[in-house]
Structures are given as structure tokens and as C-alpha cells.
PDB file of N, CA and C in Angstrom:
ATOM      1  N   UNK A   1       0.841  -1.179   0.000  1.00  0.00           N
ATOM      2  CA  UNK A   1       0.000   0.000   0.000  1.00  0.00           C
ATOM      3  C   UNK A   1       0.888   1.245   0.000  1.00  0.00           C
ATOM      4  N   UNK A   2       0.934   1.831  -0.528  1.00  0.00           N
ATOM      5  CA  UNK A   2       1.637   3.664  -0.567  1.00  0.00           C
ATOM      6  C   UNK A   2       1.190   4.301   0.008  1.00  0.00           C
ATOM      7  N   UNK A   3       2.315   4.953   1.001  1.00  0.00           N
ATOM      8  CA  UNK A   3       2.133   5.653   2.299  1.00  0.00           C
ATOM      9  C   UNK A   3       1.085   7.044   2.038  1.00  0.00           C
ATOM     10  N   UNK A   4       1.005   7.503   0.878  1.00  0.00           N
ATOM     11  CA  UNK A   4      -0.190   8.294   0.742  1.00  0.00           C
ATOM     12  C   UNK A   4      -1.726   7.906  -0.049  1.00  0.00           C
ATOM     13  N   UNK A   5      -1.677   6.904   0.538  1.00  0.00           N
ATOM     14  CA  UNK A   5      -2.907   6.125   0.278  1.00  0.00           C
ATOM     15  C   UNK A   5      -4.141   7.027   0.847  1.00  0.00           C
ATOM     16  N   UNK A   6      -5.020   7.266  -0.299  1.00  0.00           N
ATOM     17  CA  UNK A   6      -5.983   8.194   0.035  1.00  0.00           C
ATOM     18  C   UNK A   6      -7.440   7.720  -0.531  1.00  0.00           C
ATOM     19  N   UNK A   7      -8.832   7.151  -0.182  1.00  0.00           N
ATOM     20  CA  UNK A   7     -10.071   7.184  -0.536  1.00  0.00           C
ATOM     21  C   UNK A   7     -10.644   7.398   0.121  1.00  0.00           C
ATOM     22  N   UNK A   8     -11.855   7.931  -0.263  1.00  0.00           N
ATOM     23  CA  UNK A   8     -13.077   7.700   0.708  1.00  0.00           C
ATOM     24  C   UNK A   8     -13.955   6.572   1.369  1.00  0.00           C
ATOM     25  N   UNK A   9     -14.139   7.504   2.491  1.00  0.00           N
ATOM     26  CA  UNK A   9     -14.975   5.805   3.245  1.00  0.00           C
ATOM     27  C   UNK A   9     -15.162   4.607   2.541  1.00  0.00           C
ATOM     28  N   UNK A  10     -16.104   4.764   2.012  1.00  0.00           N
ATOM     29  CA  UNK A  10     -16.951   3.751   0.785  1.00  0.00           C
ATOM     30  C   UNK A  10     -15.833   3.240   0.380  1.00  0.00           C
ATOM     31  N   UNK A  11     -15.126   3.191  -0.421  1.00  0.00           N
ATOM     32  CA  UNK A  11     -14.174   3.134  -1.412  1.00  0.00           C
ATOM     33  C   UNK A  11     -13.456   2.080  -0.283  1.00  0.00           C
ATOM     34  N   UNK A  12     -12.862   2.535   0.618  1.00  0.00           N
ATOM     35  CA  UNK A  12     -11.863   1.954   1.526  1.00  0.00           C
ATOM     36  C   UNK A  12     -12.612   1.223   2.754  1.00  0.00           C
ATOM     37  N   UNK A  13     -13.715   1.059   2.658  1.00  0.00           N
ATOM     38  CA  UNK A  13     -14.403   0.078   3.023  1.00  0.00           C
ATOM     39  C   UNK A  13     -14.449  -1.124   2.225  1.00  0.00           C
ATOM     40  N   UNK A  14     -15.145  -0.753   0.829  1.00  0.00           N
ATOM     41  CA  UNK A  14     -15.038  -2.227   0.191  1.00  0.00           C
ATOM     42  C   UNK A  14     -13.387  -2.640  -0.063  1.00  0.00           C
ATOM     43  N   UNK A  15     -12.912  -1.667  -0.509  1.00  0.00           N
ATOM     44  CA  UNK A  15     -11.272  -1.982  -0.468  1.00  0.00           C
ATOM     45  C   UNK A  15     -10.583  -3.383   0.647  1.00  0.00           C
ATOM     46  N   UNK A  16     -11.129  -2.241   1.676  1.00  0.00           N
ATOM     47  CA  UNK A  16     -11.104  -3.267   2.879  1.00  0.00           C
ATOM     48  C   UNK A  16     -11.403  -4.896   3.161  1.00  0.00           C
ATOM     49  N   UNK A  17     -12.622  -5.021   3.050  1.00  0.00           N
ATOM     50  CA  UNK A  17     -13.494  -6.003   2.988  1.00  0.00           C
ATOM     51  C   UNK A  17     -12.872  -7.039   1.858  1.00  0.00           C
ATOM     52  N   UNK A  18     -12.686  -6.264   0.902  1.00  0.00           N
ATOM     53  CA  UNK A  18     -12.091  -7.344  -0.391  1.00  0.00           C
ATOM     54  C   UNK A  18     -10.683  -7.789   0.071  1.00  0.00           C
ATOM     55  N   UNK A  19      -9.724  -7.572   0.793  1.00  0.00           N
ATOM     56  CA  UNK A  19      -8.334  -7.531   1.417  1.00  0.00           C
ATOM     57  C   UNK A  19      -8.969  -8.430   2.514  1.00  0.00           C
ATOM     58  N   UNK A  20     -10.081  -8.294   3.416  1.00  0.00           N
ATOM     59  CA  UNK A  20     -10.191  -9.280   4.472  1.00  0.00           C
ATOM     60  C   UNK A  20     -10.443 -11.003   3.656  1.00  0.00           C
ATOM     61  N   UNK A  21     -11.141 -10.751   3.041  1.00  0.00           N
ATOM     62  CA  UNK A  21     -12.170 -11.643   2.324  1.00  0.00           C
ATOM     63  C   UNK A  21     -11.357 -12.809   1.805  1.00  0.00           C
ATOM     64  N   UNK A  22      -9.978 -11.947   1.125  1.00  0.00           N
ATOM     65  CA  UNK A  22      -8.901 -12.783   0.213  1.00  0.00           C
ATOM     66  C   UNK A  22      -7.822 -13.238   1.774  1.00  0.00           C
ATOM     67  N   UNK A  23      -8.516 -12.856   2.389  1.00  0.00           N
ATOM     68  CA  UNK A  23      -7.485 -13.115   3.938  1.00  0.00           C
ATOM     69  C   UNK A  23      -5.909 -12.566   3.683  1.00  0.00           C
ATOM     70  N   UNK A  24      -6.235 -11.235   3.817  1.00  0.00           N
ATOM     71  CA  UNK A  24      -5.289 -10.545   3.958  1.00  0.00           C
ATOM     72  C   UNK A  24      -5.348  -9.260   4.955  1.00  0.00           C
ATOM     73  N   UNK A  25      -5.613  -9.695   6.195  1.00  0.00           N
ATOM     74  CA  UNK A  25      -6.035  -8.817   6.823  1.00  0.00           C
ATOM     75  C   UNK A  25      -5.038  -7.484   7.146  1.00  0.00           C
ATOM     76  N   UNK A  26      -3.566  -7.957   7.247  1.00  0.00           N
ATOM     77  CA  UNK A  26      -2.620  -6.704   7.100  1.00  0.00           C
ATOM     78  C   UNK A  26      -3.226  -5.779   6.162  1.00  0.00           C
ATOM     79  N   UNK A  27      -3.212  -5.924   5.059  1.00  0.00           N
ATOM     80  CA  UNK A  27      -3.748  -5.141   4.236  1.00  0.00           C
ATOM     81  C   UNK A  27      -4.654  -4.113   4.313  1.00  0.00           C
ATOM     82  N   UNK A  28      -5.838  -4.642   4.846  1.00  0.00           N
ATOM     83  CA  UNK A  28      -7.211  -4.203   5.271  1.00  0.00           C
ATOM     84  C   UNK A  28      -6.324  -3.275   5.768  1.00  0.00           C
ATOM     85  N   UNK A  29      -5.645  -3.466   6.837  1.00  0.00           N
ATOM     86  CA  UNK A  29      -5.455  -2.837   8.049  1.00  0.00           C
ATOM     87  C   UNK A  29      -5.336  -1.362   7.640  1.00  0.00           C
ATOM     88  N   UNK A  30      -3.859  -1.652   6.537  1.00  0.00           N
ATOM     89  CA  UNK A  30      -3.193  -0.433   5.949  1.00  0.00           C
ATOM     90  C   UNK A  30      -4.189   0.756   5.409  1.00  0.00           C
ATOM     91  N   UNK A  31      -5.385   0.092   4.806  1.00  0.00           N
ATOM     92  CA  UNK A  31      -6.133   0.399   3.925  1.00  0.00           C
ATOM     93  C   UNK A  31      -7.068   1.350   4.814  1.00  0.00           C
ATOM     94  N   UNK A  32      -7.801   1.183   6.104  1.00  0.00           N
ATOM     95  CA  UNK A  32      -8.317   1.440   7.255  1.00  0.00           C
ATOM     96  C   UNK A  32      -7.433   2.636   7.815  1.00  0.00           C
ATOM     97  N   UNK A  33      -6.287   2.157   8.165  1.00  0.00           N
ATOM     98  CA  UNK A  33      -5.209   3.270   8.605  1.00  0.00           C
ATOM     99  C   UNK A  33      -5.176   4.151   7.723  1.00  0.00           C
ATOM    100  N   UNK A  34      -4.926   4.328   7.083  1.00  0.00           N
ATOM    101  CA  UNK A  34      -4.715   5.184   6.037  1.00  0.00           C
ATOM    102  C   UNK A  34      -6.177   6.558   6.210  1.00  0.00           C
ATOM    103  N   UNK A  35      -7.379   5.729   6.152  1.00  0.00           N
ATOM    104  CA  UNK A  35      -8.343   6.619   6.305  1.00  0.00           C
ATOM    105  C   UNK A  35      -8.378   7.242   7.753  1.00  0.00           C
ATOM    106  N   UNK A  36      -8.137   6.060   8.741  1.00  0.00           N
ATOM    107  CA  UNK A  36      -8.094   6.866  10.388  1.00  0.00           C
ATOM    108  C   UNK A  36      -7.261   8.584  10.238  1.00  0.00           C
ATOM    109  N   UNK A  37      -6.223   8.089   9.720  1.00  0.00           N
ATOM    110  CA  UNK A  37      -5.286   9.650   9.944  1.00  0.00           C
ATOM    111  C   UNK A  37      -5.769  10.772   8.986  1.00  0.00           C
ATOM    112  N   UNK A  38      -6.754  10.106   7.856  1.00  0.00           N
ATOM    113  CA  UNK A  38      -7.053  11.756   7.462  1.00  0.00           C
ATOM    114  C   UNK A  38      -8.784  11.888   7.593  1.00  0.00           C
ATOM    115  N   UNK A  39      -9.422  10.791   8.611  1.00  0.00           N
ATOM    116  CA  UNK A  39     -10.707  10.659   9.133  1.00  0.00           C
ATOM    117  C   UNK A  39     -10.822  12.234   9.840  1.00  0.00           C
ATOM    118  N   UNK A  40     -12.046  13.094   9.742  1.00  0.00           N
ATOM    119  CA  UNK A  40     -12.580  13.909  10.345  1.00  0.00           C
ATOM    120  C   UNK A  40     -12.307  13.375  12.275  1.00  0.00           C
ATOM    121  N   UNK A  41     -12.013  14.268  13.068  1.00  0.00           N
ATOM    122  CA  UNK A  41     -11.991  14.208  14.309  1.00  0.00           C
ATOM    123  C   UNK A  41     -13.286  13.199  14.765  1.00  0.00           C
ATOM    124  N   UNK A  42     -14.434  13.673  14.573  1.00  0.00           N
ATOM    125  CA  UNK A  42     -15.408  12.537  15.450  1.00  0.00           C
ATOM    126  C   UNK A  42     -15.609  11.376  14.890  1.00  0.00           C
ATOM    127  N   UNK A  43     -15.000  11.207  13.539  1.00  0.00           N
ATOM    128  CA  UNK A  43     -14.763   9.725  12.911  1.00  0.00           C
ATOM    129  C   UNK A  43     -13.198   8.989  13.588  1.00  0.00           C
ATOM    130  N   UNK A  44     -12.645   9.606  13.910  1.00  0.00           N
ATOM    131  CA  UNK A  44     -10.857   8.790  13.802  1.00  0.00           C
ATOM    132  C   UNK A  44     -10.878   7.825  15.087  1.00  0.00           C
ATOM    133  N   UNK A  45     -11.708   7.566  15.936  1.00  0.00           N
ATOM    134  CA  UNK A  45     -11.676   6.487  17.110  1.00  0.00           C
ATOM    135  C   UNK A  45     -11.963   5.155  16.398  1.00  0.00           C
ATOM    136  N   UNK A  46     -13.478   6.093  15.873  1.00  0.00           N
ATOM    137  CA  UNK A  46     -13.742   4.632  14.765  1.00  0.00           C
ATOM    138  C   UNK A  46     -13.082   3.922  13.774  1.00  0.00           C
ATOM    139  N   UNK A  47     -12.347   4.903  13.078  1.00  0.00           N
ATOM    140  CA  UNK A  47     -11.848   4.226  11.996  1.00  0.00           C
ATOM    141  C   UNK A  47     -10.483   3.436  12.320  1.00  0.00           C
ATOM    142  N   UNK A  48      -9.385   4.013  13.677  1.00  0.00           N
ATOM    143  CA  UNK A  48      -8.663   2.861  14.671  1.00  0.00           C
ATOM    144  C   UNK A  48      -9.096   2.119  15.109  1.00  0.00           C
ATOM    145  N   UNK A  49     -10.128   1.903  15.068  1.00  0.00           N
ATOM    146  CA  UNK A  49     -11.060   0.686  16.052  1.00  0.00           C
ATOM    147  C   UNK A  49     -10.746  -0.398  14.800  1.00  0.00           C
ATOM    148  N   UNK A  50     -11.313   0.294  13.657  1.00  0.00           N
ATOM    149  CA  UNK A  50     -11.182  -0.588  12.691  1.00  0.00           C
ATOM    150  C   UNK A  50      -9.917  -1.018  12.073  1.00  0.00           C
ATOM    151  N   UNK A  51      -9.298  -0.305  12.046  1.00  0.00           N
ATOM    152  CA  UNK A  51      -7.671  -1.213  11.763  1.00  0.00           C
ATOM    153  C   UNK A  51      -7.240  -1.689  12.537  1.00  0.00           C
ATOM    154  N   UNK A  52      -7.161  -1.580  14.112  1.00  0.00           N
ATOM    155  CA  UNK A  52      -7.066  -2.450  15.328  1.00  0.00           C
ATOM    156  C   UNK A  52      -7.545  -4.087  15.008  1.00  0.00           C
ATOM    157  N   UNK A  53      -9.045  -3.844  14.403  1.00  0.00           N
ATOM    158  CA  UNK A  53      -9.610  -5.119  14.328  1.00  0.00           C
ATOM    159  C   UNK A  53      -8.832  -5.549  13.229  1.00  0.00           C
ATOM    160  N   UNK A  54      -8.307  -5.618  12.051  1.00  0.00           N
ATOM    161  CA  UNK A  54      -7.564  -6.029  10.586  1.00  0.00           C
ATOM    162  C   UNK A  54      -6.495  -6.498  11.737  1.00  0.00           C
ATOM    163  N   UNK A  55      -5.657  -5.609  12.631  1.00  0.00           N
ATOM    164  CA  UNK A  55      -4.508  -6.229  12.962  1.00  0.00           C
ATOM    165  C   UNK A  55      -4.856  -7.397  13.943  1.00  0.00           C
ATOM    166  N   UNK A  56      -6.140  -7.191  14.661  1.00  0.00           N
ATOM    167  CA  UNK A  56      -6.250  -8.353  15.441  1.00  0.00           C
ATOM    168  C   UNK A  56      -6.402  -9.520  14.996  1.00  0.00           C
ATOM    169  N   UNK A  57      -7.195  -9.476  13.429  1.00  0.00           N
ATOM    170  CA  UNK A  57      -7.541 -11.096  12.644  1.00  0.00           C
ATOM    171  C   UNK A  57      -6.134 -11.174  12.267  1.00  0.00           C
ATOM    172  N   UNK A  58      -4.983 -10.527  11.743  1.00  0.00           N
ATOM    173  CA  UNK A  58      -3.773 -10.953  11.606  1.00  0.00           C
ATOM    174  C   UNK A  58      -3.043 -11.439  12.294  1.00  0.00           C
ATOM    175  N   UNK A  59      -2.939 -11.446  13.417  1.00  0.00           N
ATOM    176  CA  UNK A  59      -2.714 -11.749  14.856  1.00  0.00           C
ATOM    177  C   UNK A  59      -2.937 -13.288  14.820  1.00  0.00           C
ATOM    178  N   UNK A  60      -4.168 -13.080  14.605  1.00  0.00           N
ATOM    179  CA  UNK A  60      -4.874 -14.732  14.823  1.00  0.00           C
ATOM    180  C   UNK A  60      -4.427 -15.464  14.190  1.00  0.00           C
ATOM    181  N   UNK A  61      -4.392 -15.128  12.441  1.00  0.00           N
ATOM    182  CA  UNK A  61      -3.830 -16.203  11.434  1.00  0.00           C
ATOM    183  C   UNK A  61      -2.512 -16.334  12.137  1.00  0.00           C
ATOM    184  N   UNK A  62      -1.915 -15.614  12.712  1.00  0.00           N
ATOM    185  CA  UNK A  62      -0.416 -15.877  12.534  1.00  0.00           C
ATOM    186  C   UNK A  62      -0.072 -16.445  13.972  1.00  0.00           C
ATOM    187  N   UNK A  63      -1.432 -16.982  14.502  1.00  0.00           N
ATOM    188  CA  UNK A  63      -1.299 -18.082  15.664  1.00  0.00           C
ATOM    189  C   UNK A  63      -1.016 -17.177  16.975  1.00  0.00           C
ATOM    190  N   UNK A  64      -0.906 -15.556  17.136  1.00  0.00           N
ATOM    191  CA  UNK A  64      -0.560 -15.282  18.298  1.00  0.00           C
ATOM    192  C   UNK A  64      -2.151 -14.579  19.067  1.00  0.00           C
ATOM    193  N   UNK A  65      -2.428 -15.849  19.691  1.00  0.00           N
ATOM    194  CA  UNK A  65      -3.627 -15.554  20.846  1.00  0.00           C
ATOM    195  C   UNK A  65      -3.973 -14.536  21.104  1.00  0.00           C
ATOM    196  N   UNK A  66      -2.960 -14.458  22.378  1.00  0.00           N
ATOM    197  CA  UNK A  66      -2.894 -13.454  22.986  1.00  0.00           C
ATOM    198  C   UNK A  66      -2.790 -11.532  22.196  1.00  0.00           C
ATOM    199  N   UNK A  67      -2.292 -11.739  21.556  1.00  0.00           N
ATOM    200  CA  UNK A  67      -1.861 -10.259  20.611  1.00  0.00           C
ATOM    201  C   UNK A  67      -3.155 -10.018  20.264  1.00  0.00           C
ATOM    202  N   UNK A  68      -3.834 -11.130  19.453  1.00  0.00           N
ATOM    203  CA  UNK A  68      -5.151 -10.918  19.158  1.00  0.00           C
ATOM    204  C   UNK A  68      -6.364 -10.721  19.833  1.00  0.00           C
ATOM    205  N   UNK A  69      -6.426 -10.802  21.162  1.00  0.00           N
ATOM    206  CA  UNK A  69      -7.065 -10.977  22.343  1.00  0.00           C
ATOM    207  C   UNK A  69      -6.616  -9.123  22.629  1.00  0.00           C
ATOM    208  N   UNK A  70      -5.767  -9.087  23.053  1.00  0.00           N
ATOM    209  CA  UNK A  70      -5.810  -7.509  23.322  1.00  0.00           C
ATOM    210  C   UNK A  70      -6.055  -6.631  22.531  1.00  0.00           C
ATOM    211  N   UNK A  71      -5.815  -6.377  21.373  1.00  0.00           N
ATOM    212  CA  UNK A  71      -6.080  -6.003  20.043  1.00  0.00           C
ATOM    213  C   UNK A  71      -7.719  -6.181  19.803  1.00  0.00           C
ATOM    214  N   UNK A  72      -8.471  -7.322  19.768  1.00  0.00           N
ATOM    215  CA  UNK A  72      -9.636  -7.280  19.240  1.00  0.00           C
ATOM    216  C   UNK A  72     -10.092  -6.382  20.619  1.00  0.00           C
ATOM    217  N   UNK A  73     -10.327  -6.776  21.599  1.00  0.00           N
ATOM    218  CA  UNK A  73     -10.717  -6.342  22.751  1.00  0.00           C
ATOM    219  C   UNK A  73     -10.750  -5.181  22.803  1.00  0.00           C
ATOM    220  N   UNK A  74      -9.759  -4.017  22.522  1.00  0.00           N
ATOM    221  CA  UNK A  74      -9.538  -3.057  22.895  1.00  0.00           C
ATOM    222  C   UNK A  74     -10.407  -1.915  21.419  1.00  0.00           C
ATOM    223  N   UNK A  75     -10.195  -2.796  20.090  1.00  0.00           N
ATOM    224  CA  UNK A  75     -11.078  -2.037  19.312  1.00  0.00           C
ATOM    225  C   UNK A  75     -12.255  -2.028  19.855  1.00  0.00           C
ATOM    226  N   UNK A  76     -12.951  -3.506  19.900  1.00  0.00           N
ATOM    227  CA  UNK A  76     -13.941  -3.264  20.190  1.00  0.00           C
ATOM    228  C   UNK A  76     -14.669  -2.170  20.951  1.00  0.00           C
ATOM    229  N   UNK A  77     -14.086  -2.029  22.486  1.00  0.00           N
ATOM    230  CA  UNK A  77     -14.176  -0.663  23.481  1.00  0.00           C
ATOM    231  C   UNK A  77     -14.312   0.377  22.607  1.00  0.00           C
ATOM    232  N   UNK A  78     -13.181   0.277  21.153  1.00  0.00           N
ATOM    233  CA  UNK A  78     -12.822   2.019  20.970  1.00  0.00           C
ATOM    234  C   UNK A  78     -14.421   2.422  20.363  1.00  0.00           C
ATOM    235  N   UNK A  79     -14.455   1.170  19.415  1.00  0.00           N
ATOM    236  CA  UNK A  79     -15.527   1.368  18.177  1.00  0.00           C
ATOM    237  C   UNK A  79     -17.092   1.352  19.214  1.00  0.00           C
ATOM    238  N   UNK A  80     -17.156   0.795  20.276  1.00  0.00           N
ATOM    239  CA  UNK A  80     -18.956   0.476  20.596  1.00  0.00           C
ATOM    240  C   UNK A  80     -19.478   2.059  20.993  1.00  0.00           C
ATOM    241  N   UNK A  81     -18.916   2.985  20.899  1.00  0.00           N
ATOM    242  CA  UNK A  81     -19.085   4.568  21.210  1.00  0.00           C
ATOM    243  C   UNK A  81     -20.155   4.666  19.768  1.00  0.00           C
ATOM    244  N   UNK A  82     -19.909   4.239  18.613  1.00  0.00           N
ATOM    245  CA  UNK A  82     -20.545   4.405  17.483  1.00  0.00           C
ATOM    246  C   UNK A  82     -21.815   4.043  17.066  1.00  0.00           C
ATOM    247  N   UNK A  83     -22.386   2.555  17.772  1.00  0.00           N
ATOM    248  CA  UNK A  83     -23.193   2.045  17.885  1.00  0.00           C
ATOM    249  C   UNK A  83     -24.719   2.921  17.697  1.00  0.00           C
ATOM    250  N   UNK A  84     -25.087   4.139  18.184  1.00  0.00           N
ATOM    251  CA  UNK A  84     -26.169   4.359  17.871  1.00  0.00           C
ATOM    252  C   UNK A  84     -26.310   4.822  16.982  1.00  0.00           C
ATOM    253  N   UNK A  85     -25.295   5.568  15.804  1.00  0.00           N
ATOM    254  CA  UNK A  85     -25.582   6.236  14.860  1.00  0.00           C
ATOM    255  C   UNK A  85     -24.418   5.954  13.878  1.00  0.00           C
ATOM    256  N   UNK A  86     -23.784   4.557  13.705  1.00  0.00           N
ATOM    257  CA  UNK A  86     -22.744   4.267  12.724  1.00  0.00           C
ATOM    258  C   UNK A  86     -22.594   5.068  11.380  1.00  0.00           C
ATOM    259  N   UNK A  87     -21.787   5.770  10.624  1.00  0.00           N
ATOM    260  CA  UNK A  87     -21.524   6.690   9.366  1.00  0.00           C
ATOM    261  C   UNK A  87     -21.499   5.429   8.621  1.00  0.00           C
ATOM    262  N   UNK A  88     -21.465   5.574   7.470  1.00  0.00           N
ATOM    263  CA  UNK A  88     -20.757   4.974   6.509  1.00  0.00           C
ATOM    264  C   UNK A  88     -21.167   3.289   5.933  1.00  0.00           C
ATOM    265  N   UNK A  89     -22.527   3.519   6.598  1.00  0.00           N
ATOM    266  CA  UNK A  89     -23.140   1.770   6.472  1.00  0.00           C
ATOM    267  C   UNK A  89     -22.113   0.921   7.055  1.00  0.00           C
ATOM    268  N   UNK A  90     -21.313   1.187   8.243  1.00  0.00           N
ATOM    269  CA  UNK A  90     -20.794   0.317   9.199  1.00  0.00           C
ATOM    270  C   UNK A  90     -21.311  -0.594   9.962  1.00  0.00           C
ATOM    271  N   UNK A  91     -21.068  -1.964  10.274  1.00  0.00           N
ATOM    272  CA  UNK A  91     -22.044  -2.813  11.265  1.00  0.00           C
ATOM    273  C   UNK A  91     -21.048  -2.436  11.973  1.00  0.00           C
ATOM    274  N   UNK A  92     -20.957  -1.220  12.663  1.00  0.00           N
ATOM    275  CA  UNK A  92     -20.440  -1.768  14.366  1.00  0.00           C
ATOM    276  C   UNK A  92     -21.327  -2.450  15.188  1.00  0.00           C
ATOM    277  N   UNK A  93     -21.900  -2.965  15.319  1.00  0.00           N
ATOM    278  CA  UNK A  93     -22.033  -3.569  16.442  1.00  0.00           C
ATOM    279  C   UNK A  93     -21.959  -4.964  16.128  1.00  0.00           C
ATOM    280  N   UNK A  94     -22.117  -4.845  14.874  1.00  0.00           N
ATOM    281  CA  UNK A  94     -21.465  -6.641  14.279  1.00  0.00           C
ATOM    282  C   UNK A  94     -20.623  -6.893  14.596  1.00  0.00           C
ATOM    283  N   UNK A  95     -19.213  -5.977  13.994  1.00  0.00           N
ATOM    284  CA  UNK A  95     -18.162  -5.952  14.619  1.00  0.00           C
ATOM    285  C   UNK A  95     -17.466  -5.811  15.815  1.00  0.00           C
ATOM    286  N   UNK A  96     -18.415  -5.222  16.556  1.00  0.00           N
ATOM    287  CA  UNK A  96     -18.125  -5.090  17.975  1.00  0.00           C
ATOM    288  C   UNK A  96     -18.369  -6.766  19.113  1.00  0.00           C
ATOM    289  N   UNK A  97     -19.917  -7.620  18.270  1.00  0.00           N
ATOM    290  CA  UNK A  97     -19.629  -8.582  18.831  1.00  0.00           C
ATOM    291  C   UNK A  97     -18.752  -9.328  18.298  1.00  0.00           C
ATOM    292  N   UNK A  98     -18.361  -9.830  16.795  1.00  0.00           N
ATOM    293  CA  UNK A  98     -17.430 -10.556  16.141  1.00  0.00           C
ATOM    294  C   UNK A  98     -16.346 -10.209  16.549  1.00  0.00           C
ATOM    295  N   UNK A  99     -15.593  -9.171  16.844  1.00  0.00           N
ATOM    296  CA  UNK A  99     -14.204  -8.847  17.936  1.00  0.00           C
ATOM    297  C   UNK A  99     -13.788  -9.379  18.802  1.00  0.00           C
ATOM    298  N   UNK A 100     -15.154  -9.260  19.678  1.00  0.00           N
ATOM    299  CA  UNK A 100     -15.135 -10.224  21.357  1.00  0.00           C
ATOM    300  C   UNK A 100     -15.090 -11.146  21.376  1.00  0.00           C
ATOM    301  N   UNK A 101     -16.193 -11.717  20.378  1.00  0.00           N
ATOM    302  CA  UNK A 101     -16.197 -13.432  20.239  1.00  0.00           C
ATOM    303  C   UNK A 101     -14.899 -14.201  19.608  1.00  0.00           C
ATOM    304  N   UNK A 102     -13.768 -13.512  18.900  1.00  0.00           N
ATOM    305  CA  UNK A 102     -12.739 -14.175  18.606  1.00  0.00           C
ATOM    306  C   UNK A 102     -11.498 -14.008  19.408  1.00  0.00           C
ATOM    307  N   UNK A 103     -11.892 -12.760  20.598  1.00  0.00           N
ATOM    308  CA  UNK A 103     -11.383 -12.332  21.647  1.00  0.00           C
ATOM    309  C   UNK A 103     -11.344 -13.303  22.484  1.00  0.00           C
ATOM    310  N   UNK A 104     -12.194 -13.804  22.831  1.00  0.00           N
ATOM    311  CA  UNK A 104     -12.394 -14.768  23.752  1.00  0.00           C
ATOM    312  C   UNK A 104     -12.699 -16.068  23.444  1.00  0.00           C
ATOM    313  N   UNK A 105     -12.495 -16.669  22.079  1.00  0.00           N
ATOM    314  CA  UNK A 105     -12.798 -17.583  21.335  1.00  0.00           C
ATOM    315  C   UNK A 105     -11.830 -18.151  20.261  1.00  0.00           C
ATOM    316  N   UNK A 106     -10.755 -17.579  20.013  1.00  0.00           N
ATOM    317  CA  UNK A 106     -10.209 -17.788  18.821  1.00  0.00           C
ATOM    318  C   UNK A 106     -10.149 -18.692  18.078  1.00  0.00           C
ATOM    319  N   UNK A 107     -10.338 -19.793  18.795  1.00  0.00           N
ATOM    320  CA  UNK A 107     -10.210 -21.329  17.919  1.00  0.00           C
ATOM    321  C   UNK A 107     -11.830 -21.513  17.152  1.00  0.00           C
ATOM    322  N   UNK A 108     -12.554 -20.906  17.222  1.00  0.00           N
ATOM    323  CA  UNK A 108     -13.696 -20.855  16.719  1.00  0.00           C
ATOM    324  C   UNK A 108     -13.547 -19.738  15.427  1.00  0.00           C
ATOM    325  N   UNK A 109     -13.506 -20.813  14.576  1.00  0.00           N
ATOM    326  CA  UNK A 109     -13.685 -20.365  13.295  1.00  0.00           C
ATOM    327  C   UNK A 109     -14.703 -20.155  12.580  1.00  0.00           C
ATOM    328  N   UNK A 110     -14.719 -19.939  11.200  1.00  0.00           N
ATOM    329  CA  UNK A 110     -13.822 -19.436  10.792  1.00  0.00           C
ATOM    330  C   UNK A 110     -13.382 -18.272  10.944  1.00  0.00           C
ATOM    331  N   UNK A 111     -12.284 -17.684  10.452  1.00  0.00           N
ATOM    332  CA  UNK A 111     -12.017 -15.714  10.978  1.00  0.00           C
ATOM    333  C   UNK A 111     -12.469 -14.761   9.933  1.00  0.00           C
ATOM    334  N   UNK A 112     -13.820 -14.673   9.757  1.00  0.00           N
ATOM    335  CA  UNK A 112     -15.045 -13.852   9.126  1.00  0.00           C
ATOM    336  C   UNK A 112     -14.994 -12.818   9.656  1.00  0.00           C
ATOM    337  N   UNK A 113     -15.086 -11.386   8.919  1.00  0.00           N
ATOM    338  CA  UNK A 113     -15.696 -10.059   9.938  1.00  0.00           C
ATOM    339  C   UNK A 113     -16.379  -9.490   8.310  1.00  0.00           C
ATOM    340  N   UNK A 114     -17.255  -8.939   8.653  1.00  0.00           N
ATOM    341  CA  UNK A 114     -17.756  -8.337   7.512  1.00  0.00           C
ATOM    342  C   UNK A 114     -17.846  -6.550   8.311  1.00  0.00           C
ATOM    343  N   UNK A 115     -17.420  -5.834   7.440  1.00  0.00           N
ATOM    344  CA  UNK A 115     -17.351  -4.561   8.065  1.00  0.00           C
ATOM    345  C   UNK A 115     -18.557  -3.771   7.609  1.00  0.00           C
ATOM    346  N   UNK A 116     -19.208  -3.763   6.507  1.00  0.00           N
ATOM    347  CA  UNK A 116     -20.738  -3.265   6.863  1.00  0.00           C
ATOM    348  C   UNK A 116     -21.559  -3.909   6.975  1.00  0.00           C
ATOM    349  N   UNK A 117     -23.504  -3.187   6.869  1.00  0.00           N
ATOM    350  CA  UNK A 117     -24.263  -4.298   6.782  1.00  0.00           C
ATOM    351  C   UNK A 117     -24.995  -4.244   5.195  1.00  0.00           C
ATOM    352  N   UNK A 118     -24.211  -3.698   4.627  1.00  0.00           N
ATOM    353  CA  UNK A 118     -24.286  -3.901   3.011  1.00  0.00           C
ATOM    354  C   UNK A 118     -24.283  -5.018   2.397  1.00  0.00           C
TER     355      UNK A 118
END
């Protein structure tokens, strides 16, 4: 990804999603990050929440539990602030339970997150 990686939500949502999908969740991540740092102020918790979560399913593939356990966990917290009025056709709260549940579950597969409810 190139460090001035720039789209809009939409755009870098499905971007996203297509990078999770092919199980490449680093990717996602980059793709997510990228929007957090030039996300509007009352968007940028959310949109770390969401590359938090990309790094936490990477975590997982790459067998480290624990990494993924603090990581999902802690998006989750960042992102459930969003819950009543999500931007961007986001399922947070999909994501907010799919976080926890691999938080506290990991061997329960498969490692699915779908980031809207599109």
C-alpha cells in the first residue's frame, strides 16, 4: 500500500473487505489506517477501532492468541461509542460482537468479519 494512500470511506471500506475476504487482513489494516489519519476528528476512534480489528484477525492467522485478544478487545471498546448512529453503512455492532467473540474464542472459526451491513 503507498504511504499516501488516500479514498473515501466507501471506497476503503469495500477496499477493505475485499483484502479481508482474500485473507489478507494486514492489508485491510493499511487500507483502514490510512483513512483513520485523514478521518474527520469525530470519525478517527472509529476508523482505529477498525484497523485495530484487521490487525487483530492478523494476529490470529499468525497463531498469536494473545496479541489478538488484546487487540480485538480493545477495538472493540474504541468502536462500541458508534453504535447508535454508525456513518458509513458500518455494522459496528457486528463488529463489535465478532471482535469479542474471537477475543475470547479464537479457535472458533472461521475468521469472518464483515465490516458493513451492506
Amino acid at each position: 500500500m503507498p504511504d499516501d494512500l488516500e479514498m473515501p470511506p466507501e471506497e476503503a471500506l469495500a477496499e477493505a473487505q475485499r483484502l479481508l475476504d482474500a485473507d489478507r487482513p494486514f492489508h485491510a489494516h493499511e487500507v483502514l489506517e490510512a483513512v483513520w489519519k485523514a478521518a474527520p476528528e469525530p470519525e478517527r476512534e472509529l476508523w482505529r477501532g477498525l484497523a485495530q480489528v484487521a490487525v487483530g484477525v492478523t494476529h490470529l492467522r499468525r497463531g498469536n492468541a494473545r496479541g489478538a485478544d488484546a487487540l480485538l478487545s480493545r477495538a472493540a471498546d474504541r468502536i462500541v461509542p458508534y453504535q447508535d448512529a454508525p456513518p458509513h453503512g458500518i455494522d459496528v455492532e457486528g463488529i463489535v460482537r465478532r471482535a469479542r467473540g474471537l477475543a475470547k474464542h479464537p479457535e472458533e472459526g472461521p475468521i469472518s468479519l464483515r465490516l458493513t451491513t451492506n
